[in-house]
C-alpha atoms as a PDB file:
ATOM      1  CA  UNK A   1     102.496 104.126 177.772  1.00  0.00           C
ATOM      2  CA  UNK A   2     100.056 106.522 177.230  1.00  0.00           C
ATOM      3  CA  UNK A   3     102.201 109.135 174.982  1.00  0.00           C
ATOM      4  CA  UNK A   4     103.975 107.545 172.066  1.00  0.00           C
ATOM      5  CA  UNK A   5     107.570 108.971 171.510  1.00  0.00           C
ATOM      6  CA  UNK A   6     106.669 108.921 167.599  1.00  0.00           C
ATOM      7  CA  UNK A   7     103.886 111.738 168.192  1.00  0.00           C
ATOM      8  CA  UNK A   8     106.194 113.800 170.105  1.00  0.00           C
ATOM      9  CA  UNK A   9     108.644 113.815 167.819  1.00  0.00           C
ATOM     10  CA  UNK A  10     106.385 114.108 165.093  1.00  0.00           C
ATOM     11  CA  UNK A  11     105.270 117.733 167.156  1.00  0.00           C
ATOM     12  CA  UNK A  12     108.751 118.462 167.929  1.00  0.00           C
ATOM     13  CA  UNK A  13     109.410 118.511 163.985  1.00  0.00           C
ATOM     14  CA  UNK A  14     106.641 120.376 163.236  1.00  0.00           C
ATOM     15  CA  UNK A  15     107.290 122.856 165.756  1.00  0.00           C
ATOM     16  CA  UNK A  16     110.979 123.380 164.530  1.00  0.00           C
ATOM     17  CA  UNK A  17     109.695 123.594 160.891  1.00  0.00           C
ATOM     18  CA  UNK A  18     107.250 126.333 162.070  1.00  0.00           C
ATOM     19  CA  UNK A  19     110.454 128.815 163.459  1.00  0.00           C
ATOM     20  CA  UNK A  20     112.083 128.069 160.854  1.00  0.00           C
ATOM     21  CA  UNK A  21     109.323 129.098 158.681  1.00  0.00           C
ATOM     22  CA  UNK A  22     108.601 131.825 160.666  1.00  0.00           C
ATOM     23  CA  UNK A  23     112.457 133.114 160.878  1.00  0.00           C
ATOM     24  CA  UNK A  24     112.473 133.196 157.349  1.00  0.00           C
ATOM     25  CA  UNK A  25     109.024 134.764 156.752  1.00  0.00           C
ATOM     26  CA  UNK A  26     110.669 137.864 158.777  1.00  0.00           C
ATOM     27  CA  UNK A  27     113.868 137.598 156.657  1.00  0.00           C
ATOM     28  CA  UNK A  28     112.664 137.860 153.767  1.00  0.00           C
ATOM     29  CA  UNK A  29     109.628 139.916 154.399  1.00  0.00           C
ATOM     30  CA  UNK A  30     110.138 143.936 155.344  1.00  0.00           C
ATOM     31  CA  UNK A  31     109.040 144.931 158.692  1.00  0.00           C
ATOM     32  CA  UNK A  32     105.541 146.639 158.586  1.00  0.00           C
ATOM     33  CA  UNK A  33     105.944 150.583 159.272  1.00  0.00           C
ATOM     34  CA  UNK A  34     102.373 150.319 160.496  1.00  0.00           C
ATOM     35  CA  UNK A  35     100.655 148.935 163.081  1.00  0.00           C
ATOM     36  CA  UNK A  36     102.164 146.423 165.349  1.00  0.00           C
ATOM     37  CA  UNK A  37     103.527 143.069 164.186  1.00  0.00           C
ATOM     38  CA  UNK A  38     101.939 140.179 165.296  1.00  0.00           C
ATOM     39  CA  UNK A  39     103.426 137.548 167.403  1.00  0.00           C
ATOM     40  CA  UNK A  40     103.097 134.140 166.636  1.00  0.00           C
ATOM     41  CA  UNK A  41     102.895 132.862 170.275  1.00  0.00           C
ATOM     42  CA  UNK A  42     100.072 130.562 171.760  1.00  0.00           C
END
């Protein structure tokens, strides 16, 4: 057992807390007018 199911969750939580953070970072911020929005992918 090399990868414990605890870490992966533990990731899987943070990832899901990070979109949601995200989705409400562009909900409640305006879209920029200027320049290109940038992605949060990688």
């Amino acid at each position: 057992m090399s990868r414990a199911p605890v870490m992966e969750l533990m990731e899987l939580t943070e990832l899901m807390e990070l979109m949601e953070l995200t989705e409400l970072t562009e909900l409640t911020e305006p879209p920029r007018p200027s320049g290109s929005r940038p992605t949060s992918s990688g």
